[in-house]
Protein backbone atom coordinates (compact mmCIF):
# COMPACT_ATOMS: atom_id res chain seq x y z
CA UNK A 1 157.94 147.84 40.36
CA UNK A 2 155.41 150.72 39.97
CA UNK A 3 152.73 150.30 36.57
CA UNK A 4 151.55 152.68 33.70
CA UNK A 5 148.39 152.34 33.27
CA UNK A 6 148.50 149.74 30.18
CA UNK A 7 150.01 147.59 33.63
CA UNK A 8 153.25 147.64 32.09
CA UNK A 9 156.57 149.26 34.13
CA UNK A 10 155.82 152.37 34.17
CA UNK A 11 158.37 154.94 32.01
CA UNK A 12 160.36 157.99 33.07
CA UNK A 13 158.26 161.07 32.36
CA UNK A 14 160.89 163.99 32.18
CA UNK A 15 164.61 164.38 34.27
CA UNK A 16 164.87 167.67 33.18
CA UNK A 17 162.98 169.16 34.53
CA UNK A 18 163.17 166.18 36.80
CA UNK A 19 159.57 165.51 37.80
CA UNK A 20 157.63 163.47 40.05
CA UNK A 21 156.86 163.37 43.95
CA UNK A 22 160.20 161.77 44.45
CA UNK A 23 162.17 164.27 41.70
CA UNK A 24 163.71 160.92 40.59
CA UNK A 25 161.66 161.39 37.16
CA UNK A 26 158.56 159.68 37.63
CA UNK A 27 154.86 160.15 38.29
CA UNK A 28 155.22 157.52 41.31
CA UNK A 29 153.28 158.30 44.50
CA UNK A 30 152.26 157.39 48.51
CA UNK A 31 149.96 158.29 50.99
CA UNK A 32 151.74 161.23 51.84
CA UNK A 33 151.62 162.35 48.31
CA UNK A 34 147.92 164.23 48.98
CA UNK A 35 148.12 165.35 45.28
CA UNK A 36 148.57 161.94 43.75
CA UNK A 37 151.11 163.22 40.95
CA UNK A 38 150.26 160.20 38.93
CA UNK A 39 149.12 161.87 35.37
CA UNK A 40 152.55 162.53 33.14
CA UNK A 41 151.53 165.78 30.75
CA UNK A 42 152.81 167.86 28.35
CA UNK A 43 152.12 171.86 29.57
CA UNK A 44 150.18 173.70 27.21
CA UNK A 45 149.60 177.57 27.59
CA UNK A 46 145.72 176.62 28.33
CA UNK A 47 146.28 174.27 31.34
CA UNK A 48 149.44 176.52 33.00
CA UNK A 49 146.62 179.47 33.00
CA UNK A 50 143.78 177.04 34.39
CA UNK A 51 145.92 175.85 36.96
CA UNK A 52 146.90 179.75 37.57
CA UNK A 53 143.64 180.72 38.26
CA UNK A 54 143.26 177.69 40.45
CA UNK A 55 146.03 179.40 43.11
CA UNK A 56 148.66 176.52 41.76
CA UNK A 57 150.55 178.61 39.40
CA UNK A 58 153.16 176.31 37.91
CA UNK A 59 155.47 178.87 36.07
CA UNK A 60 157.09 180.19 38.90
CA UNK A 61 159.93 178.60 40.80
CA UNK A 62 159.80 176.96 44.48
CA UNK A 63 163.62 176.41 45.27
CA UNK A 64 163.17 174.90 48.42
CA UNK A 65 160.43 172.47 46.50
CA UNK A 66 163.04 171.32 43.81
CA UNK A 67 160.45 172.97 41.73
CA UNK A 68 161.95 174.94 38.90
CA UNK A 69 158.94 176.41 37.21
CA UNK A 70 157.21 175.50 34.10
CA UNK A 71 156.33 176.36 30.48
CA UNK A 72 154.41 175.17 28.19
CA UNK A 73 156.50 172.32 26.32
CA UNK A 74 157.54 170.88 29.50
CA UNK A 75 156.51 167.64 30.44
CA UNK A 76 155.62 167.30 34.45
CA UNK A 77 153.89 165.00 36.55
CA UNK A 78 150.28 166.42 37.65
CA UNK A 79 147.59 165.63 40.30
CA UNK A 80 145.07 163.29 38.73
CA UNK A 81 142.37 166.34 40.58
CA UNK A 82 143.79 169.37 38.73
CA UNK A 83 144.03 167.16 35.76
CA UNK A 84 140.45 165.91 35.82
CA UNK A 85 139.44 169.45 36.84
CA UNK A 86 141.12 170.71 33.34
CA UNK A 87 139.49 167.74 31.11
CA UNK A 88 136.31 168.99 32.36
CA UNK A 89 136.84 172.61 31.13
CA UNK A 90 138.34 171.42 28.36
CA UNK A 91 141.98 172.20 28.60
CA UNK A 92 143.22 168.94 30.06
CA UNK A 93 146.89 168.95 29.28
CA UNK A 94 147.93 166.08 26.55
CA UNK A 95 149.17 162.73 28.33
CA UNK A 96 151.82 160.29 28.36
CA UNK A 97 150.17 156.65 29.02
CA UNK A 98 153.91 154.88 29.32
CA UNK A 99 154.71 157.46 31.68
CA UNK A 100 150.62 157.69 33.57
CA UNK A 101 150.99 155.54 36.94
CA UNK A 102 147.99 152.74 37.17
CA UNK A 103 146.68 154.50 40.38
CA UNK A 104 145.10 157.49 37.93
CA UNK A 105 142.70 154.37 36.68
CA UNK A 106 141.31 154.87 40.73
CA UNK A 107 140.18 158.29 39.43
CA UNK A 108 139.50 157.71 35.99
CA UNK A 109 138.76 155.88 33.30
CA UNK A 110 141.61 154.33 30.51
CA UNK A 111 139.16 155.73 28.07
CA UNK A 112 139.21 159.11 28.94
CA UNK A 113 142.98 159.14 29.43
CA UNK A 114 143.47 157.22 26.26
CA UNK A 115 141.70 160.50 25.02
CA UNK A 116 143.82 162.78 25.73
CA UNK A 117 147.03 161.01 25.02
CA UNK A 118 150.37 163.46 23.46
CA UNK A 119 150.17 163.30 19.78
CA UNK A 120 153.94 163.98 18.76
């Protein structure tokens, strides 16, 4: 049974759109998974743009990907890199630790998640 990081089962981050490596709904990963989509997020204008101008931009669809496109609002499971990447310029996207899987605690510290954690 895959963790959160609080080592608990981890929790479904969004089905719709569904999300995750798998599209089953959760930020679950394996070594073929080269972005380790572990970090469950809420997009905010700030991050989509940052991500943009990083050649990953998330609003626009990939059909044969499963990927529908984002907007800010949606909740999606991100690469622990990009997501670090956007902390550091200060536009990290808000978390959600029940739905974070304990591998982004390889990259990262609880602290600095536990900083950034949605606020609804």
């Amino acid at each position: 049974m895959p963790l959160n990081i609080f080592e608990k089962p981890l929790q479904p981050c969004c089905t719709d759109p569904m999300t995750g490596y798998f599209r089953d709904g959760y930020c679950r990963t394996m070594a073929e998974d080269t972005g380790t989509h572990v970090v469950c997020a809420k997009m905010t204008e700030e991050f989509l743009d940052f991500t943009a101008k990083r050649g990953n931009d998330l609003r626009f669809s990939i059909p044969q990907w499963k990927f529908p496109g984002l907007k800010a609002g949606d909740r999606w499971c991100v690469c622990i890199s990009r997501w670090l990447e956007a902390e550091e310029a200060g536009v990290a996207p808000p978390i959600f630790p029940e739905s974070t899987h304990l591998k982004a605690l390889e990259y990262t510290s609880l602290g600095k998640l536990m900083r950034n954690v949605i606020r609804e």
